[in-house]
N, C-alpha and C. Protein backbone atom coordinates (compact mmCIF):
# COMPACT_ATOMS: atom_id res chain seq x y z
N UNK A 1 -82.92 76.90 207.26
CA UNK A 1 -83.58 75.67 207.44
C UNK A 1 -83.27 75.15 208.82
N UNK A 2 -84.18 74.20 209.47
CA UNK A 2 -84.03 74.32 210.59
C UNK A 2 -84.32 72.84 210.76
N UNK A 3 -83.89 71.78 211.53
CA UNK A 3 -83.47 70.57 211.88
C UNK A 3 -84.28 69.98 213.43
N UNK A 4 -85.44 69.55 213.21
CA UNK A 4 -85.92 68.89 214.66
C UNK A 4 -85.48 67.24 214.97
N UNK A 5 -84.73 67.34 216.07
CA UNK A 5 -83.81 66.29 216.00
C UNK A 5 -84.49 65.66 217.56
N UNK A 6 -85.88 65.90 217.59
CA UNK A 6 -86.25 65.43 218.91
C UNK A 6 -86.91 64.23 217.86
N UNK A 7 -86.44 63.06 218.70
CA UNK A 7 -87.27 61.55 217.96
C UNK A 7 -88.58 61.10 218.66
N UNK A 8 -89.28 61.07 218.50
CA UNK A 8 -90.66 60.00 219.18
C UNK A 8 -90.66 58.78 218.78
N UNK A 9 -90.09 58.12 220.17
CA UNK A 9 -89.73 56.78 220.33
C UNK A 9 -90.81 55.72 219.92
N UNK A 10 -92.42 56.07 220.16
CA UNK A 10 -93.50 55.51 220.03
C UNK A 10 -93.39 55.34 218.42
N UNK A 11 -92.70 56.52 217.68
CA UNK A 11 -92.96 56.56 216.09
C UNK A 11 -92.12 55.35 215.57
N UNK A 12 -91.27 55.11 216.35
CA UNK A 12 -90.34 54.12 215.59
C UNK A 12 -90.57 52.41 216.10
N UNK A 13 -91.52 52.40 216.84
CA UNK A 13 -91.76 50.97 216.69
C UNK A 13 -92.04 50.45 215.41
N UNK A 14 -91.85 49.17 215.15
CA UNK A 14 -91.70 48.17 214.01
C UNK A 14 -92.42 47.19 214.36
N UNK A 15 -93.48 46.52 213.45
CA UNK A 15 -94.42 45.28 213.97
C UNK A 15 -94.29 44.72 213.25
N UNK A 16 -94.75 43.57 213.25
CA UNK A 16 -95.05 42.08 212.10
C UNK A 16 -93.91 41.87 211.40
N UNK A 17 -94.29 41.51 209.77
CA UNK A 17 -93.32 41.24 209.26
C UNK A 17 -92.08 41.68 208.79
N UNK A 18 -92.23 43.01 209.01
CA UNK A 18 -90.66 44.07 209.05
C UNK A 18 -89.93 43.96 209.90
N UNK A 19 -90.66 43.16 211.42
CA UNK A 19 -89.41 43.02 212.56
C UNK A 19 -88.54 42.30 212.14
N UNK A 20 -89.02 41.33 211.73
CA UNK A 20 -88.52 40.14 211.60
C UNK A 20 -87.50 40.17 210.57
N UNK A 21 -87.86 41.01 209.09
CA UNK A 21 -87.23 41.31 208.27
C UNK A 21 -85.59 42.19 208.28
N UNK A 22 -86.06 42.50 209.47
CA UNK A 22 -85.10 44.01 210.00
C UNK A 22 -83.88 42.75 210.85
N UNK A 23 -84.44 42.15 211.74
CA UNK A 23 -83.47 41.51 212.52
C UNK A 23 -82.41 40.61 211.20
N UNK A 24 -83.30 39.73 210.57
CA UNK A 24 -82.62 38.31 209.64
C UNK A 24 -81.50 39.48 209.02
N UNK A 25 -81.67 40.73 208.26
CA UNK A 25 -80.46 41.49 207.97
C UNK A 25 -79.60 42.12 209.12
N UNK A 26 -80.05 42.32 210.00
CA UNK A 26 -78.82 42.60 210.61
C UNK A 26 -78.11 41.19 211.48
N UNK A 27 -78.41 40.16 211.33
CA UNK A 27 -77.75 38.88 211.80
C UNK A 27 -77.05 38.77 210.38
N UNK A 28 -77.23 38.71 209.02
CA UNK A 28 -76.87 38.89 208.20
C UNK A 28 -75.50 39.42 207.76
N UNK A 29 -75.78 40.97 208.16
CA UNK A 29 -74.47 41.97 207.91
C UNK A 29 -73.50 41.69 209.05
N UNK A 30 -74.21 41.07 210.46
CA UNK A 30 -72.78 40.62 211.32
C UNK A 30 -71.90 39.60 210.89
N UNK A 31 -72.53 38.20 210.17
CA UNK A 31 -72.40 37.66 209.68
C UNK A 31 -71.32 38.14 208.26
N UNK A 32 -71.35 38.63 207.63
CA UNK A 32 -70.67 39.41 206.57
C UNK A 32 -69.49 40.15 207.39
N UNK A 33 -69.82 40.90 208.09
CA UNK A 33 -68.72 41.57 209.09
C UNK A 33 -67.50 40.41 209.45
N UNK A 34 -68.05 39.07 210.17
CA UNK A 34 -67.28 38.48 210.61
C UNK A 34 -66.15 37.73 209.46
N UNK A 35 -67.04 37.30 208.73
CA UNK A 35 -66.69 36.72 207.50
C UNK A 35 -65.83 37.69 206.78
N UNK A 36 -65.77 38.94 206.77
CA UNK A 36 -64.68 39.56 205.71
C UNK A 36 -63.37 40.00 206.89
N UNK A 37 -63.82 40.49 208.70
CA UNK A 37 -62.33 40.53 209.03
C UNK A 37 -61.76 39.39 210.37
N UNK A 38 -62.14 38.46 209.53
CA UNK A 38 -61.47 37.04 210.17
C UNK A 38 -60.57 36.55 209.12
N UNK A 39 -59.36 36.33 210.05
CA UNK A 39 -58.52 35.38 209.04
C UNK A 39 -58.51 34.68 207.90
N UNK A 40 -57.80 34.15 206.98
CA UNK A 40 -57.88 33.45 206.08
C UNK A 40 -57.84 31.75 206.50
N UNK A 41 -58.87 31.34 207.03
CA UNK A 41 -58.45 29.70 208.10
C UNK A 41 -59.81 29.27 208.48
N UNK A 42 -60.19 28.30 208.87
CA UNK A 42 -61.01 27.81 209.31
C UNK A 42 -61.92 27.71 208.64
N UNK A 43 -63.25 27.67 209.24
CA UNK A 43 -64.75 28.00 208.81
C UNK A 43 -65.38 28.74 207.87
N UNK A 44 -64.59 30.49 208.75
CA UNK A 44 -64.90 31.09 207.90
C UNK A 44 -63.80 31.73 206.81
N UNK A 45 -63.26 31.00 206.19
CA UNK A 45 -61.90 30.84 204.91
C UNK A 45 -62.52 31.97 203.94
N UNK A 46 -62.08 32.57 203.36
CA UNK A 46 -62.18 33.09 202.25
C UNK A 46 -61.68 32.29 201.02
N UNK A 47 -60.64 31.89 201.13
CA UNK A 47 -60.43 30.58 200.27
C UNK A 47 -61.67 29.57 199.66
N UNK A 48 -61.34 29.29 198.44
CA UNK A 48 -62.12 28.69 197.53
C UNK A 48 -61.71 27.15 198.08
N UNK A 49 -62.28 26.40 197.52
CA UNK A 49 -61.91 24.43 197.57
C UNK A 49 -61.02 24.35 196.64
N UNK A 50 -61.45 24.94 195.26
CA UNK A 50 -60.36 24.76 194.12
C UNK A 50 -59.18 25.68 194.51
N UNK A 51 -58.24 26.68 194.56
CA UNK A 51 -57.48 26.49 195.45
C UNK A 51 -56.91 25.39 196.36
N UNK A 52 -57.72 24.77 197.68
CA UNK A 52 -57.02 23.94 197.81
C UNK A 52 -56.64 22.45 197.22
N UNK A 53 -57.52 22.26 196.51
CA UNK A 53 -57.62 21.19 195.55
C UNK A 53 -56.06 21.00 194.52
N UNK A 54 -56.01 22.34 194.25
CA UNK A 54 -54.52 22.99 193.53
C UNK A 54 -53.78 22.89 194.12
N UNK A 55 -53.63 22.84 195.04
CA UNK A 55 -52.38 22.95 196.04
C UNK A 55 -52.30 21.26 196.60
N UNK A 56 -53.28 20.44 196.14
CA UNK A 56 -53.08 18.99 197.19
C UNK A 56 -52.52 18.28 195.60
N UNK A 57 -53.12 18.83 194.65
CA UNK A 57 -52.84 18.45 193.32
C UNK A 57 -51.24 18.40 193.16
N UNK A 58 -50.48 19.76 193.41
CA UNK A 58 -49.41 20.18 192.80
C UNK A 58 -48.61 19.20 194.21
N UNK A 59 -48.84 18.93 195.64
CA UNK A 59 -48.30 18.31 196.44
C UNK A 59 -48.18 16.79 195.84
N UNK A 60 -49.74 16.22 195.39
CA UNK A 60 -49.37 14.87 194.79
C UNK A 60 -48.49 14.77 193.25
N UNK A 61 -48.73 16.08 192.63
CA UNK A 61 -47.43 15.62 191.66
C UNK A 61 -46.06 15.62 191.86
N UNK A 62 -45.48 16.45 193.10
CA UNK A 62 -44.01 16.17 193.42
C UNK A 62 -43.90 15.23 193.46
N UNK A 63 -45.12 14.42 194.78
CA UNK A 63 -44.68 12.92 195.01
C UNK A 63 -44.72 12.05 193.89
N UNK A 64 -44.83 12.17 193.09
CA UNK A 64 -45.59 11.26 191.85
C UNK A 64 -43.67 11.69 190.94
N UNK A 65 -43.61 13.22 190.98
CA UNK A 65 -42.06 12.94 190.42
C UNK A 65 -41.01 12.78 191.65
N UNK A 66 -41.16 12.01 192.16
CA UNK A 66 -40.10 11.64 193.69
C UNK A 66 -40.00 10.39 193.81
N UNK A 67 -40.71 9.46 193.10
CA UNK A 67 -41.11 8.22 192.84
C UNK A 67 -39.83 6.94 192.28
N UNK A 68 -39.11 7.88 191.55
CA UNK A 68 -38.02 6.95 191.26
C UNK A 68 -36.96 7.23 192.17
N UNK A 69 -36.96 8.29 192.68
CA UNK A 69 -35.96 8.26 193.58
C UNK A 69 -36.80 7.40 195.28
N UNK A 70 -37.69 7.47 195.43
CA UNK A 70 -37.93 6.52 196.31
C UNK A 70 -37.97 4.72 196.02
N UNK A 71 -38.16 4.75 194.60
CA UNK A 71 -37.84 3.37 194.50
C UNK A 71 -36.58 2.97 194.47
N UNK A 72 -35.51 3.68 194.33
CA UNK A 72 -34.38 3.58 194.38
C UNK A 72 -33.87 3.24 195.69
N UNK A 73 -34.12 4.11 196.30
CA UNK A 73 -33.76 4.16 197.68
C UNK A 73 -34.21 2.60 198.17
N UNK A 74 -35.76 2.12 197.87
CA UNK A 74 -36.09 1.17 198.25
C UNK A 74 -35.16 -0.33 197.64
N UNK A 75 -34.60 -0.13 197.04
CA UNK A 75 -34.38 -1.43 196.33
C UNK A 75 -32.54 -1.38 196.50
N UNK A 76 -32.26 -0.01 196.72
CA UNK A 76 -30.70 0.16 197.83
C UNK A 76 -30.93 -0.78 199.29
N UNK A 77 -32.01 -0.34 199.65
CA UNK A 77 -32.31 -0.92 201.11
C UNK A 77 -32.62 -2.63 201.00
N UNK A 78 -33.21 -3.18 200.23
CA UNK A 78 -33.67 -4.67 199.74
C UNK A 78 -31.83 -5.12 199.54
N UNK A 79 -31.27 -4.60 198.86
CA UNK A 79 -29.90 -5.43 198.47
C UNK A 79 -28.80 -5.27 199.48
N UNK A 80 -29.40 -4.05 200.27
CA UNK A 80 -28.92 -4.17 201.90
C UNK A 80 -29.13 -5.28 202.90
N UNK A 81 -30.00 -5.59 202.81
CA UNK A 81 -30.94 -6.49 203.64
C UNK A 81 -30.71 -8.02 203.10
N UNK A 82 -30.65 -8.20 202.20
CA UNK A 82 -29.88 -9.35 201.54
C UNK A 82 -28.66 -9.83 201.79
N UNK A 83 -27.96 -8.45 201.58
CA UNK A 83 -26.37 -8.76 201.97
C UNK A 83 -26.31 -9.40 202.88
N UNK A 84 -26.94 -8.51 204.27
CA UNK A 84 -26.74 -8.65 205.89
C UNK A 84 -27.40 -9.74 205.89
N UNK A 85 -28.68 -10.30 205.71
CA UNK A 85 -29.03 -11.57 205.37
C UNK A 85 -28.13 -13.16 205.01
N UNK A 86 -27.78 -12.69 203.79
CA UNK A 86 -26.31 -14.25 203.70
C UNK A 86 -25.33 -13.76 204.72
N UNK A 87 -25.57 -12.87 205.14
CA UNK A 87 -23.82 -12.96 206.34
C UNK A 87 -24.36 -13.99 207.30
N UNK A 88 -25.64 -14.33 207.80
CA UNK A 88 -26.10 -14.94 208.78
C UNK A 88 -25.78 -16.40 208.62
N UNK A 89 -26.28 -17.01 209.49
CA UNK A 89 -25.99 -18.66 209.46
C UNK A 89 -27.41 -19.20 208.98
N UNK A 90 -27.22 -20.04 208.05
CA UNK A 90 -28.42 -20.64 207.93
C UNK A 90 -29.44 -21.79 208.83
N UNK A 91 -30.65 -21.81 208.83
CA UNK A 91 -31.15 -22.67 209.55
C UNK A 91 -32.22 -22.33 210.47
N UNK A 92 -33.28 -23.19 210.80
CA UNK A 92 -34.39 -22.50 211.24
C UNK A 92 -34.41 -22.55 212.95
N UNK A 93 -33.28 -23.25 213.36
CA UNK A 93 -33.52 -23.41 214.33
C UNK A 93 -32.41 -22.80 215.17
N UNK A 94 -31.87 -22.98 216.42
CA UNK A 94 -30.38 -22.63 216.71
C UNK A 94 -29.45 -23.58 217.10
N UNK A 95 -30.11 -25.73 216.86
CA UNK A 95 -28.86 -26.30 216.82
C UNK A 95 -28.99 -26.29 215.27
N UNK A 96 -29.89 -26.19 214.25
CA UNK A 96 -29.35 -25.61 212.72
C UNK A 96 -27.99 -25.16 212.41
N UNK A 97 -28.33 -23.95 212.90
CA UNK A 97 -27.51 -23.11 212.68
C UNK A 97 -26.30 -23.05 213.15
N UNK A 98 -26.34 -24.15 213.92
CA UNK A 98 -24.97 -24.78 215.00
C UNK A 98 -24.07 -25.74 213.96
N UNK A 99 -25.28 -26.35 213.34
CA UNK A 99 -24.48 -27.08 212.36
C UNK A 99 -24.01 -26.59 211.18
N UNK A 100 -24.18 -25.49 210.73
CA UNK A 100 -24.23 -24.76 209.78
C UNK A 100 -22.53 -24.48 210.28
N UNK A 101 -22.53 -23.82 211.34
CA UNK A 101 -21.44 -22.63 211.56
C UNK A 101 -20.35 -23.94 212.09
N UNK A 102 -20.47 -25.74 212.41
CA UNK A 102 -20.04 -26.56 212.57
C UNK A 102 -18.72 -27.18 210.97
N UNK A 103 -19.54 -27.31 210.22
CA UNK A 103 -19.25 -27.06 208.98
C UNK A 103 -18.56 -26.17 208.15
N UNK A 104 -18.96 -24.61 208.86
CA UNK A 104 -17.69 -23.69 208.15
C UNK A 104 -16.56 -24.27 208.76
N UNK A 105 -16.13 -24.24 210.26
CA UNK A 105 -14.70 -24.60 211.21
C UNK A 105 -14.66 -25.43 210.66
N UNK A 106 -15.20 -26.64 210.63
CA UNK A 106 -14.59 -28.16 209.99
C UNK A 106 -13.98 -27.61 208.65
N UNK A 107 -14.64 -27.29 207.41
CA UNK A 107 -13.59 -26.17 205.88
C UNK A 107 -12.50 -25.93 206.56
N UNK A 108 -12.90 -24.83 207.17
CA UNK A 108 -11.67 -24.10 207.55
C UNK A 108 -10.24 -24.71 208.20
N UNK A 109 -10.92 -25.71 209.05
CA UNK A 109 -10.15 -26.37 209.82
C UNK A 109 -9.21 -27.57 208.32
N UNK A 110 -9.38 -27.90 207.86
CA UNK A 110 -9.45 -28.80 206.76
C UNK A 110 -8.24 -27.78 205.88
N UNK A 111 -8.53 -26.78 205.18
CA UNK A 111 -7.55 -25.71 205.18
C UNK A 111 -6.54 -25.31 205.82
N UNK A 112 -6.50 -25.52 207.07
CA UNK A 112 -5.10 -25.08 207.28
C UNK A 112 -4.58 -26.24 207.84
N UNK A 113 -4.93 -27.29 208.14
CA UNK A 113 -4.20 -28.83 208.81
C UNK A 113 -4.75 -28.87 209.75
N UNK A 114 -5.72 -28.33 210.62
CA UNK A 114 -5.68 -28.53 211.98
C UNK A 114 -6.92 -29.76 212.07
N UNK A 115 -6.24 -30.54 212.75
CA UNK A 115 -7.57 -31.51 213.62
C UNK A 115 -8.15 -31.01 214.67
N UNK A 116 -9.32 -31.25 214.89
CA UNK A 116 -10.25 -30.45 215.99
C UNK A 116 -10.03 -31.69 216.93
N UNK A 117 -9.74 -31.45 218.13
CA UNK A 117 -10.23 -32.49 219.02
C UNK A 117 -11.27 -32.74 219.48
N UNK A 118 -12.16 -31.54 219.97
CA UNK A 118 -13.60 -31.88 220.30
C UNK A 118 -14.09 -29.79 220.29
N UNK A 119 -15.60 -30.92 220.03
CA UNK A 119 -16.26 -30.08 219.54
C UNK A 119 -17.45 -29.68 220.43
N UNK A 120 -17.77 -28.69 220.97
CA UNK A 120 -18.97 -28.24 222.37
C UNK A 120 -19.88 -27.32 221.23
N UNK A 121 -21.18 -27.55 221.58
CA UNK A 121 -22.52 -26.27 221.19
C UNK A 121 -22.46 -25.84 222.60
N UNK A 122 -22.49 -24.44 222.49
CA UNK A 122 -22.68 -23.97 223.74
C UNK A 122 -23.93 -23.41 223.42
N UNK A 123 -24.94 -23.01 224.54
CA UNK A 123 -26.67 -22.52 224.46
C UNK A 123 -26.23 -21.48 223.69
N UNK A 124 -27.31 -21.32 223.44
CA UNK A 124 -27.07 -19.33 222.18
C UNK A 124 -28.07 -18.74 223.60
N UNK A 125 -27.52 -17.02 222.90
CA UNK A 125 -28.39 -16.49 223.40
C UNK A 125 -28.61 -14.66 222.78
N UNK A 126 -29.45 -14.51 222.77
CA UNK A 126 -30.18 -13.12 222.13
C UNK A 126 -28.97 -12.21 222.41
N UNK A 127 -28.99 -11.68 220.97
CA UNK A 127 -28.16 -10.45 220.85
C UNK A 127 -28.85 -8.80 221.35
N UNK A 128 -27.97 -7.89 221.81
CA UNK A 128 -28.69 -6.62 221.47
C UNK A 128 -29.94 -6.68 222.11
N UNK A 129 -30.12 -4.71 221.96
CA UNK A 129 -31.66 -4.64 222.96
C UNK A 129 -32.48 -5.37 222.76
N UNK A 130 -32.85 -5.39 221.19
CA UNK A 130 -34.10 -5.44 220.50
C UNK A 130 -34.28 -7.39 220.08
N UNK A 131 -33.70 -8.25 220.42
CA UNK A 131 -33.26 -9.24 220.22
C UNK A 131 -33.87 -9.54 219.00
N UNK A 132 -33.17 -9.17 218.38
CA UNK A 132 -33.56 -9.23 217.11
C UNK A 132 -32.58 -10.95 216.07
N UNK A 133 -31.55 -10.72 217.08
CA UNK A 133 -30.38 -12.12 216.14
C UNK A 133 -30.55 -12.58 217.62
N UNK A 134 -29.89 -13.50 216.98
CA UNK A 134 -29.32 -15.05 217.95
C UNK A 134 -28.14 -15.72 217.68
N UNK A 135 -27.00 -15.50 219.27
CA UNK A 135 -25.74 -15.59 218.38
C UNK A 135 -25.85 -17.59 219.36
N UNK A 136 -24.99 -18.11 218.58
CA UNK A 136 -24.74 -18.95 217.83
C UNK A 136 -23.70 -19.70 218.51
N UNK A 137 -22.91 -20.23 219.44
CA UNK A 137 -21.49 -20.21 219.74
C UNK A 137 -20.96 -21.68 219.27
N UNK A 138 -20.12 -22.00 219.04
CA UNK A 138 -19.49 -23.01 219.27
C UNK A 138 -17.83 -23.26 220.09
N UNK A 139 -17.40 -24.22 220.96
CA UNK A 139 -16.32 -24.04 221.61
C UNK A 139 -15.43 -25.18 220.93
N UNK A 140 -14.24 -24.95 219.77
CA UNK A 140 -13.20 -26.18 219.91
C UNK A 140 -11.90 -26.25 220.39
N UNK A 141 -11.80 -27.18 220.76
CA UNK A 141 -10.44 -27.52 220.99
C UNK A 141 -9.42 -27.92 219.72
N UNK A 142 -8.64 -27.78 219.79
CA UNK A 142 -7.07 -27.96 218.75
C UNK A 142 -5.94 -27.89 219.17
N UNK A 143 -5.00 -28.81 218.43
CA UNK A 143 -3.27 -27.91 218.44
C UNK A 143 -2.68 -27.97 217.49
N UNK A 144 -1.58 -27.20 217.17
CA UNK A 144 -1.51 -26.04 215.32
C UNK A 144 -0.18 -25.88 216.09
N UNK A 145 0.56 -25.30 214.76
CA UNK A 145 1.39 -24.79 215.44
C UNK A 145 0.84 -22.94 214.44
N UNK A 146 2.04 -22.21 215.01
CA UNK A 146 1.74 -20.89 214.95
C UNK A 146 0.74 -20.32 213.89
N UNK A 147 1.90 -21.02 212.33
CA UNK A 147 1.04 -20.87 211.03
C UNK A 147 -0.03 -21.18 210.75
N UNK A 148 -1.16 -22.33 211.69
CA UNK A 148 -2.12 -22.88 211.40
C UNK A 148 -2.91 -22.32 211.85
N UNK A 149 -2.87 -21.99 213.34
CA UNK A 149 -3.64 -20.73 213.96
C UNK A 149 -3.58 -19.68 213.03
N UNK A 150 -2.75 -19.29 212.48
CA UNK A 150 -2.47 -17.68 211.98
C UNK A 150 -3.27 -17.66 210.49
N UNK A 151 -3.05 -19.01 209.90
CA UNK A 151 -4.34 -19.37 208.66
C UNK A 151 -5.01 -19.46 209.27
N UNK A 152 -5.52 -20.68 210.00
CA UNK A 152 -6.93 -20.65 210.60
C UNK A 152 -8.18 -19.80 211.01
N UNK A 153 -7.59 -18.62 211.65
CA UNK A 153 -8.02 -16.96 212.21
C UNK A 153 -8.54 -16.29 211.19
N UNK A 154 -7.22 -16.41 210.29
CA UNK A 154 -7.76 -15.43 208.64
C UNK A 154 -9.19 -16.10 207.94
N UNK A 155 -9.02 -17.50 208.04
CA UNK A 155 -9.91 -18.46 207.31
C UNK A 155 -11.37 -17.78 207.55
N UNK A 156 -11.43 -17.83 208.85
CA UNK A 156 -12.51 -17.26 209.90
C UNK A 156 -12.90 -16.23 209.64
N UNK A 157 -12.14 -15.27 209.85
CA UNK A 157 -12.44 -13.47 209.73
C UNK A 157 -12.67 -12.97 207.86
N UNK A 158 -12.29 -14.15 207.11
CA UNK A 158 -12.44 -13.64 205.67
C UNK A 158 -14.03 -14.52 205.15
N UNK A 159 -14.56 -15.47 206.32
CA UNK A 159 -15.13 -16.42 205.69
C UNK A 159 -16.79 -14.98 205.18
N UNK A 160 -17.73 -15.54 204.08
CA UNK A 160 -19.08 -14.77 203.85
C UNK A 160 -20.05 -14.79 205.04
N UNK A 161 -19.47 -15.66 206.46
CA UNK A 161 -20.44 -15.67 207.11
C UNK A 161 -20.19 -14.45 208.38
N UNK A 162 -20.67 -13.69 209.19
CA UNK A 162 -20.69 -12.94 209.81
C UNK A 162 -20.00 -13.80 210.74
N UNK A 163 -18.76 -14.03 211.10
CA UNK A 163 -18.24 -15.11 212.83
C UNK A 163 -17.21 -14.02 213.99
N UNK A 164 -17.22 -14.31 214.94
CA UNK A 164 -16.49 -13.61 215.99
C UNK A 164 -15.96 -14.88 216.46
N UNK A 165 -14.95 -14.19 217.19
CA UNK A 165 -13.90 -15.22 218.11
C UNK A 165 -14.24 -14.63 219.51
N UNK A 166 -15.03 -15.25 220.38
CA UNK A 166 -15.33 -14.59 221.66
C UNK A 166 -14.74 -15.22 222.52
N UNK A 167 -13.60 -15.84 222.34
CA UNK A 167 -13.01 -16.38 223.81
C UNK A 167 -11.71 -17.15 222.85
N UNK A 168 -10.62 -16.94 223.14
CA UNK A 168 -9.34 -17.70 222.78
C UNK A 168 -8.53 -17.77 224.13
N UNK A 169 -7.85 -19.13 224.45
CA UNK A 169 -6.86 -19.49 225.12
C UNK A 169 -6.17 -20.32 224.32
N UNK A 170 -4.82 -19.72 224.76
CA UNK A 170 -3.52 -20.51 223.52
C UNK A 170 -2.78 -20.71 224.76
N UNK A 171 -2.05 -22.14 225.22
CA UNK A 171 -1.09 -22.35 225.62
C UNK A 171 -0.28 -23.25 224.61
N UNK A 172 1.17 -22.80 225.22
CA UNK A 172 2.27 -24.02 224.80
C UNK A 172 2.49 -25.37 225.08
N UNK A 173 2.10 -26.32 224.12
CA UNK A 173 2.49 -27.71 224.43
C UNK A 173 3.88 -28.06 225.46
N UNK A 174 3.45 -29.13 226.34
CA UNK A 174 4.30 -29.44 227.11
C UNK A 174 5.19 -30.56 226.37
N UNK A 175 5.02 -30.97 225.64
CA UNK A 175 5.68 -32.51 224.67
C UNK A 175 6.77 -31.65 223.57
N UNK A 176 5.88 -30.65 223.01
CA UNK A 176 6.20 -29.83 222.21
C UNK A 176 6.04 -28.39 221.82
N UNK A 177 7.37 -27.62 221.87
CA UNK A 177 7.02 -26.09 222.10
C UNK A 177 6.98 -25.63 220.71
N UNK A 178 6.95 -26.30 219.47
CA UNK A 178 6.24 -25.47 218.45
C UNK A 178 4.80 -25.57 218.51
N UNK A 179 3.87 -26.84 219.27
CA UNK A 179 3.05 -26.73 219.03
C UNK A 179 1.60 -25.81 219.94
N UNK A 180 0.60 -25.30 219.75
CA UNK A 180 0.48 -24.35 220.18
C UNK A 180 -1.21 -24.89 220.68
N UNK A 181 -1.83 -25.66 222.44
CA UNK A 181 -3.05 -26.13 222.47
C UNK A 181 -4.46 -25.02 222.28
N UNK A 182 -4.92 -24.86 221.63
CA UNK A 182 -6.00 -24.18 221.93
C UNK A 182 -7.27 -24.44 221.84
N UNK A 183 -7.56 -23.97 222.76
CA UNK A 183 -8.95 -23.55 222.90
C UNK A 183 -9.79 -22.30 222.64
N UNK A 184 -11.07 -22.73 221.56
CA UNK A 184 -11.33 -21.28 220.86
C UNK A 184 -13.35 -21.28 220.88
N UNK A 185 -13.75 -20.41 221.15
CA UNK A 185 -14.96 -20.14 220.69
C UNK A 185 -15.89 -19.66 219.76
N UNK A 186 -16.24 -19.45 218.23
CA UNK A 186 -16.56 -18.84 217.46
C UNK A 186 -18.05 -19.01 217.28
N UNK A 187 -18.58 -17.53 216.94
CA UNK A 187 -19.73 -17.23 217.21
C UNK A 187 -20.26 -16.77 215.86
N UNK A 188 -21.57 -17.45 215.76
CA UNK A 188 -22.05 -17.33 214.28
C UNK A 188 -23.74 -16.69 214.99
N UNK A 189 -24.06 -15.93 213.81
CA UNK A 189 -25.83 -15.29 214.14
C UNK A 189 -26.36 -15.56 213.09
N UNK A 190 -27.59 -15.36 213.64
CA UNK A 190 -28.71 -15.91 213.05
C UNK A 190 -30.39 -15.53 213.51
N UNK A 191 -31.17 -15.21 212.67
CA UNK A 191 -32.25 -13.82 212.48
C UNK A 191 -33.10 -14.83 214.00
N UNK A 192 -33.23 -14.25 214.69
CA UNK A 192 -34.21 -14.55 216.33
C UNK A 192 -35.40 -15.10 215.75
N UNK A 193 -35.51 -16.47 216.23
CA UNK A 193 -37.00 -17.28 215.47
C UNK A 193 -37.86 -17.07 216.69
N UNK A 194 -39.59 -16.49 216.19
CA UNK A 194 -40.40 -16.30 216.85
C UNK A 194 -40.79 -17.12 218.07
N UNK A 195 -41.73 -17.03 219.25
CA UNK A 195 -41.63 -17.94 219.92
C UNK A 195 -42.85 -18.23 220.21
């Protein structure tokens, strides 16, 4: 048997509606080509919707059992925020809050014997980067002798309100060397009111 493998090019033209037919399948099968060796991603996904539907499903039920432990967390953070909250001085303003932190020293002062001689507000001014507090100062004068200072200090550093001592000078009375003049500054905060 014998094989004529000469083609006549004229024989194989294609007209009308078979061209057309001929091309739409082979845009077709490239189409198919691309679609079976392209990745699993994009456009052309092989992946179903249900699949991912399953997978956004099974993501929202973790969160859905993660739920008490995020409310937890949340309501750790609320009784946080509270705490740090009453440590502050009350009052909306910052001579408020002057009087507020006026009132603890006067207690305190009252507690251990000491008479205040005088009493200064010094300006406040923004704490930290974020000025987020506003500290608070007040400057008094007194004289104690050792034990009254030494209550007095504790009174201070144990009181529920957040206070610092930012400036102490203690000299010795000249009339009397048990007694001890000082001059003290204590600093109370309070949450930075908008402006």
């Amino acid at each position: 048997m014998k094989f004529d493998f000469n083609l006549d090019i004229k024989k194989l033209r294609i007209e009308g509606e078979r061209k057309w037919i001929i091309i739409a399948g082979l845009v077709l099968l490239l189409i198919a080509l691309v679609y079976r060796f392209t990745p699993d991603s994009g456009f052309f996904s092989g992946e179903d919707d249900s699949s991912l539907k399953k997978r956004q499903i099974l993501k929202y039920r973790e969160l859905i059992a993660r739920k008490s432990e995020y409310e937890n967390k949340i309501s750790s953070l609320k009784k946080s925020i509270d705490a740090s909250a009453s440590a502050l001085l009350e009052g909306d303003s910052p001579a408020l809050a002057a009087v507020n932190l006026q009132n603890i020293i006067n207690l305190k002062a009252a507690k251990s014997d000491i008479k205040i001689k005088s009493t200064d507000v010094v300006k406040e001014k923004p704490v930290g980067k974020g000025d987020y507090y506003t500290d608070v100062p007040v400057r008094i004068t007194f004289d104690s002798d050792a034990r009254q200072l030494r209550d007095f200090v504790f009174g201070l550093e144990t009181d529920s309100k957040y206070l610092t001592i930012s400036d102490l000078a203690c000299t010795v009375s000249a009339s009397d060397s048990r007694l001890i003049n000082t001059v003290m500054t204590i600093d109370g905060y309070m949450v930075r009111q908008a402006k």
